[in-house]
C-alpha atoms as a PDB file:
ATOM      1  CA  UNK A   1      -0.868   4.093   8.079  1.00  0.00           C
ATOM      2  CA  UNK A   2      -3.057   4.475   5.188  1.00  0.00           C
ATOM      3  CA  UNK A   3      -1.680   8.149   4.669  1.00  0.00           C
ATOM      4  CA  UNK A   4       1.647   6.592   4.776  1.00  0.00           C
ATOM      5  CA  UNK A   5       0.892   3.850   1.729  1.00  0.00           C
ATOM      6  CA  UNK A   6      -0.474   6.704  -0.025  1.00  0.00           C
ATOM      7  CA  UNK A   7       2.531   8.740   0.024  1.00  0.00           C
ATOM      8  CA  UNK A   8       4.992   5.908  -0.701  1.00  0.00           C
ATOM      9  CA  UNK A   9       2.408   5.370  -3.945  1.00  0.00           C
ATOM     10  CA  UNK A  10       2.054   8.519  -5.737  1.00  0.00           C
ATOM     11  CA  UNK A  11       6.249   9.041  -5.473  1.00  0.00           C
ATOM     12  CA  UNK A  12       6.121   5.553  -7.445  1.00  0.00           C
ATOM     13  CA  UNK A  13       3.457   6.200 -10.393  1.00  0.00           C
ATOM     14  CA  UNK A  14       3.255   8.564 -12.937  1.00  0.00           C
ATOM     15  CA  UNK A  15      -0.358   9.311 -12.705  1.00  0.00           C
ATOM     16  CA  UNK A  16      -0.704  10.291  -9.015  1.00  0.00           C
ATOM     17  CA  UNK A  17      -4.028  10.977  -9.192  1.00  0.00           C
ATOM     18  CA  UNK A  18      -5.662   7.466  -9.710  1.00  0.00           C
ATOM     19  CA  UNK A  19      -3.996   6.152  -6.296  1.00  0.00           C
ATOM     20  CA  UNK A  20      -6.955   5.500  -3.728  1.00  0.00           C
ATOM     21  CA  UNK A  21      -6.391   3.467  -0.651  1.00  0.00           C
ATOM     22  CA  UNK A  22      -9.224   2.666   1.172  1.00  0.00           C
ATOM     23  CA  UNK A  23      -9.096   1.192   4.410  1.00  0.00           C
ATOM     24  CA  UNK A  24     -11.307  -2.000   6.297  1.00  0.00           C
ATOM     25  CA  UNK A  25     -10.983  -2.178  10.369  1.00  0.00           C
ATOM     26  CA  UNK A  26     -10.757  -5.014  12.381  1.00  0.00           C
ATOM     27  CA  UNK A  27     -10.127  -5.735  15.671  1.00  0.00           C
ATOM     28  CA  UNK A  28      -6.465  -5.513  16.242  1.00  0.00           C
ATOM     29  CA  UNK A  29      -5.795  -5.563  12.259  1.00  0.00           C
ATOM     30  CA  UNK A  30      -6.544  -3.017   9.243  1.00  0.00           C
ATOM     31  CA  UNK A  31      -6.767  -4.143   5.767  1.00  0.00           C
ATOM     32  CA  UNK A  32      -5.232  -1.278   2.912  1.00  0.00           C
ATOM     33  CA  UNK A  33      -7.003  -1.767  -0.626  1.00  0.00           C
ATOM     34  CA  UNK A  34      -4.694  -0.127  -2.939  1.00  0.00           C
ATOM     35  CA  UNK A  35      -5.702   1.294  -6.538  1.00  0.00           C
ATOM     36  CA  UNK A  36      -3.960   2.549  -8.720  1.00  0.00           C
ATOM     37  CA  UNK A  37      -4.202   3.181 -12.557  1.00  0.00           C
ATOM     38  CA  UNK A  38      -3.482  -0.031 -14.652  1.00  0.00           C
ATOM     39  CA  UNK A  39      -0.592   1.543 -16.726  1.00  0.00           C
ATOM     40  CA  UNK A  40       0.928   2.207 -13.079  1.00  0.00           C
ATOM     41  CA  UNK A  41       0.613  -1.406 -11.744  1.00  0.00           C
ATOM     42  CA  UNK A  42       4.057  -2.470 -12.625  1.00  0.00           C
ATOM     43  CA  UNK A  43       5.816   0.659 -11.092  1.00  0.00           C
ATOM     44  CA  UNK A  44       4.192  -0.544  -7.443  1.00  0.00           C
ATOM     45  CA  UNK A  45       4.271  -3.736  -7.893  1.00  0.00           C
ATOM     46  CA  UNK A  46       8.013  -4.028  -9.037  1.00  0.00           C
ATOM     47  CA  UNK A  47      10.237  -5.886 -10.845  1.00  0.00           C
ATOM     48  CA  UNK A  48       9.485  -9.911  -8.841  1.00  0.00           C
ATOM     49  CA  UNK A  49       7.119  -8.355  -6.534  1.00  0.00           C
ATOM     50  CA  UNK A  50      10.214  -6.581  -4.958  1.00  0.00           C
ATOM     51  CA  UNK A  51       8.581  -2.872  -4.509  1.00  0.00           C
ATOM     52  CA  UNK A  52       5.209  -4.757  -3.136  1.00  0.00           C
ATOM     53  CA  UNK A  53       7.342  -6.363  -0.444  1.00  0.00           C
ATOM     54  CA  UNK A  54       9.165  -3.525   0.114  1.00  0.00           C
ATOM     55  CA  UNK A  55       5.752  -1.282   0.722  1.00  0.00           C
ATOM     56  CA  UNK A  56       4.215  -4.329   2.856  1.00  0.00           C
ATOM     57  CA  UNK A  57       7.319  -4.532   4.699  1.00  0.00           C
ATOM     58  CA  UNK A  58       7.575  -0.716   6.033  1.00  0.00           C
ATOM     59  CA  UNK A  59       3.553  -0.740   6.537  1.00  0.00           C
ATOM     60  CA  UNK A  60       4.019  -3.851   8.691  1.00  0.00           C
ATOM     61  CA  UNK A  61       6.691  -1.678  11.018  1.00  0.00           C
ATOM     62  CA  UNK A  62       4.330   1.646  10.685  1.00  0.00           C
ATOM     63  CA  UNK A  63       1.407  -1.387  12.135  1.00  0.00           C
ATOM     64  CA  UNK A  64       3.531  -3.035  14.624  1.00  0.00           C
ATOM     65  CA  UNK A  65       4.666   0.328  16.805  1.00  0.00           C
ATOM     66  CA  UNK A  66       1.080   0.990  17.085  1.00  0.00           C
ATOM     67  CA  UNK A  67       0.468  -2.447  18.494  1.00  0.00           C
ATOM     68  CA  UNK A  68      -1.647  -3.183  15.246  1.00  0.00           C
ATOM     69  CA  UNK A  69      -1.667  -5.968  12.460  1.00  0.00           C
ATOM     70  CA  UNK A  70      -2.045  -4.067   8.729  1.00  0.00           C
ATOM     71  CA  UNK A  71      -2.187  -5.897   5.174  1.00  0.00           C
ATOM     72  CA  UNK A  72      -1.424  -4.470   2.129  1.00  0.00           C
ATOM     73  CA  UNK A  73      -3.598  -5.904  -0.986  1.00  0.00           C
ATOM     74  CA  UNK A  74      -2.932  -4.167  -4.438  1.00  0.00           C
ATOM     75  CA  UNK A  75      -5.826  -4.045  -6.721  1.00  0.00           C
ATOM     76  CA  UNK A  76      -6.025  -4.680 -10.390  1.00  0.00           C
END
């Protein structure tokens, strides 16, 4: 999963290099801290939030069909 938000992320910014995503385990859940450089934030955050609901949305499926719970959070 986490390589999976990181792929989706650098084909959305300009400066591919400042994307990290780190990852915290829990039980049956995994929370994805996204970074990327500020002058990047809008591109992955989208126009309404649209792009951010679009990434959350196809991490939840990537989650769900391993029988797992994932989060997306997207750091300023």
């Amino acid at each position: 999963m986490r390589d999976l938000v990181l792929w989706l992320s650098r084909e959305l910014v300009e400066k591919k290099d400042a994307v990290r995503v780190e990852t915290i385990e829990r039980d049956r859940s995994t929370v994805l801290e996204l970074t990327v450089d500020p002058d990047d934030l809008g591109r992955v955050i989208g126009r309404g939030g649209r792009t951010a609901k679009a990434l959350r949305a196809v991490l939840e499926i990537a989650a769900r069909r391993q029988g797992r719970r994932a989060v997306l959070d997207i750091l300023d």
